[in-house]
Protein backbone atom coordinates (compact mmCIF):
# COMPACT_ATOMS: atom_id res chain seq x y z
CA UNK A 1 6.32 5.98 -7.45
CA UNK A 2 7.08 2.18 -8.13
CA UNK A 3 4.73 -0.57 -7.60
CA UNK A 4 6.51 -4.34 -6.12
CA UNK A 5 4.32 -7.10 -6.98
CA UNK A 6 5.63 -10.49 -6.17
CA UNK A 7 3.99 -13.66 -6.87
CA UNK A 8 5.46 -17.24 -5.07
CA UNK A 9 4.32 -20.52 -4.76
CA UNK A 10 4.67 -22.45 -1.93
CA UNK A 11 6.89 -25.42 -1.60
CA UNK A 12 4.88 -28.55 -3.02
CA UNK A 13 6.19 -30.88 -0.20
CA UNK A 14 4.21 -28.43 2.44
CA UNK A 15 1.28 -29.89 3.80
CA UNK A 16 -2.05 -27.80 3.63
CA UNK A 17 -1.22 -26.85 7.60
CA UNK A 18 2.18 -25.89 6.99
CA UNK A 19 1.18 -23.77 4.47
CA UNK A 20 -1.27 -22.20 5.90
CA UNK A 21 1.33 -21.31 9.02
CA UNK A 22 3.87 -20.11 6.49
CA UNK A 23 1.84 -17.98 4.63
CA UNK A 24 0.52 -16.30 7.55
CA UNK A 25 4.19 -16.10 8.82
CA UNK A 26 5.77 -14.35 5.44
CA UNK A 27 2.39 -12.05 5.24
CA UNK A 28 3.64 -10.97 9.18
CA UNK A 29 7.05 -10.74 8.28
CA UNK A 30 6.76 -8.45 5.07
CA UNK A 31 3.88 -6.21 6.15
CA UNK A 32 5.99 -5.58 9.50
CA UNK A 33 8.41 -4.58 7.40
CA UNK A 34 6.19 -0.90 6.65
CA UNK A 35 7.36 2.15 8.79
CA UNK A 36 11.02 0.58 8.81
CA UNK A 37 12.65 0.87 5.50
CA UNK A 38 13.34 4.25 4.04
CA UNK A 39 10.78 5.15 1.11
CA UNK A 40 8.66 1.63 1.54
CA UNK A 41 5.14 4.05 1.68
CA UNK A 42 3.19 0.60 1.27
CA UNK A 43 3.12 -2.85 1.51
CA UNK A 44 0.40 -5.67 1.59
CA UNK A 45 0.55 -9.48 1.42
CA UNK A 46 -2.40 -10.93 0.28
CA UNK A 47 -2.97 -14.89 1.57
CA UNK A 48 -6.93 -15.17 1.75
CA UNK A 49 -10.06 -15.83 -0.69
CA UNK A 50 -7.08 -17.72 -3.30
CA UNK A 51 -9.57 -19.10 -5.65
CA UNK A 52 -8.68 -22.51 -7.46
CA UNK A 53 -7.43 -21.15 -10.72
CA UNK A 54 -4.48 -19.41 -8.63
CA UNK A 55 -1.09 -20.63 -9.69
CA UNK A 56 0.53 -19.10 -6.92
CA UNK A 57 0.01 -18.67 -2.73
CA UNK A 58 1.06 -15.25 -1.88
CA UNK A 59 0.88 -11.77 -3.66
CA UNK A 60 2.85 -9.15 -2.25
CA UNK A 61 2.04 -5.88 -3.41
CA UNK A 62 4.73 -2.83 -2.59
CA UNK A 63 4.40 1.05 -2.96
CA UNK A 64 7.93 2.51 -2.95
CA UNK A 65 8.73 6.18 -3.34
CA UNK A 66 11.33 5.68 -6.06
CA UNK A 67 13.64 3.05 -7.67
CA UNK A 68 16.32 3.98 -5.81
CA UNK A 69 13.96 2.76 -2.69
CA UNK A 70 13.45 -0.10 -4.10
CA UNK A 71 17.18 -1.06 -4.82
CA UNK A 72 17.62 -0.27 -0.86
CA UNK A 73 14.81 -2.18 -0.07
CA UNK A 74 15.98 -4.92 -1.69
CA UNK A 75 19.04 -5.14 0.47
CA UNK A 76 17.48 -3.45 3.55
CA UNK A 77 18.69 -6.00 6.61
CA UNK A 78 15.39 -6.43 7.83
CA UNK A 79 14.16 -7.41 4.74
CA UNK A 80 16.57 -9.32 3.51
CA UNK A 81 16.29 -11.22 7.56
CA UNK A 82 12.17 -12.26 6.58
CA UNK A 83 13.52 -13.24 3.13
CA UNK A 84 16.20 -15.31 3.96
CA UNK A 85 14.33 -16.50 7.05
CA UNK A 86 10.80 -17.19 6.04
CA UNK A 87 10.34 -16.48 2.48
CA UNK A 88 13.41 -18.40 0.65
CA UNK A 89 12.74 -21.72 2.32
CA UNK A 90 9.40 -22.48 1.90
CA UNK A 91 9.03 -21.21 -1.84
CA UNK A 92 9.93 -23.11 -4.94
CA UNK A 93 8.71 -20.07 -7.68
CA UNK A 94 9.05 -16.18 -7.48
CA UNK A 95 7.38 -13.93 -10.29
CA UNK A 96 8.39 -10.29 -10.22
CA UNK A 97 6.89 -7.01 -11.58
CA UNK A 98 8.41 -3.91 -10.26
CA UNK A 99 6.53 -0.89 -12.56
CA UNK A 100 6.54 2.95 -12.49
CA UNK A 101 3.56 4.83 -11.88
């Protein structure tokens, strides 16, 4: 099994309203994703209860039957449609840890 945890950080220039809108837009995007992309057994975007020592907006947290999965996922067109479409534009950093477990 391999764990997907992405961190990003909104786009500074966002106000508070937009960001709130976006994040809830990338957490529908990505966790519509589930049920869609062969091996993706899990997925969860966490927005809410972001305390003040946060350095990033949005966690996304992915449960993927194998690495090959993940390498399809990756390039998956309905993933790569919420990426390019939501995700890409309105974040200025991405942290990645993809792990086996």
């Amino acid at each position: 099994m391999i764990k997907h945890i992405i961190l990003w950080r909104l786009r500074a220039e966002l106000s508070a309203e937009q960001k709130a809108a976006t994040a809830h837009a990338i957490k529908e995007g990505l966790e519509g994703l589930k049920g869609k992309i062969p091996g993706l057994m899990d997925i969860h975007v966490q927005i809410d209860g972001r305390l003040e020592t946060s350095n990033a907006d949005i966690m996304l947290d992915a449960t993927l039957d194998s690495f090959e999965s993940l390498k399809g996922y990756a390039v998956h067109p309905a993933h790569v449609a919420v990426a390019n479409g939501i995700v890409r534009p309105n974040t200025e950093l991405r942290t990645c840890l993809d792990y086996e477990v």
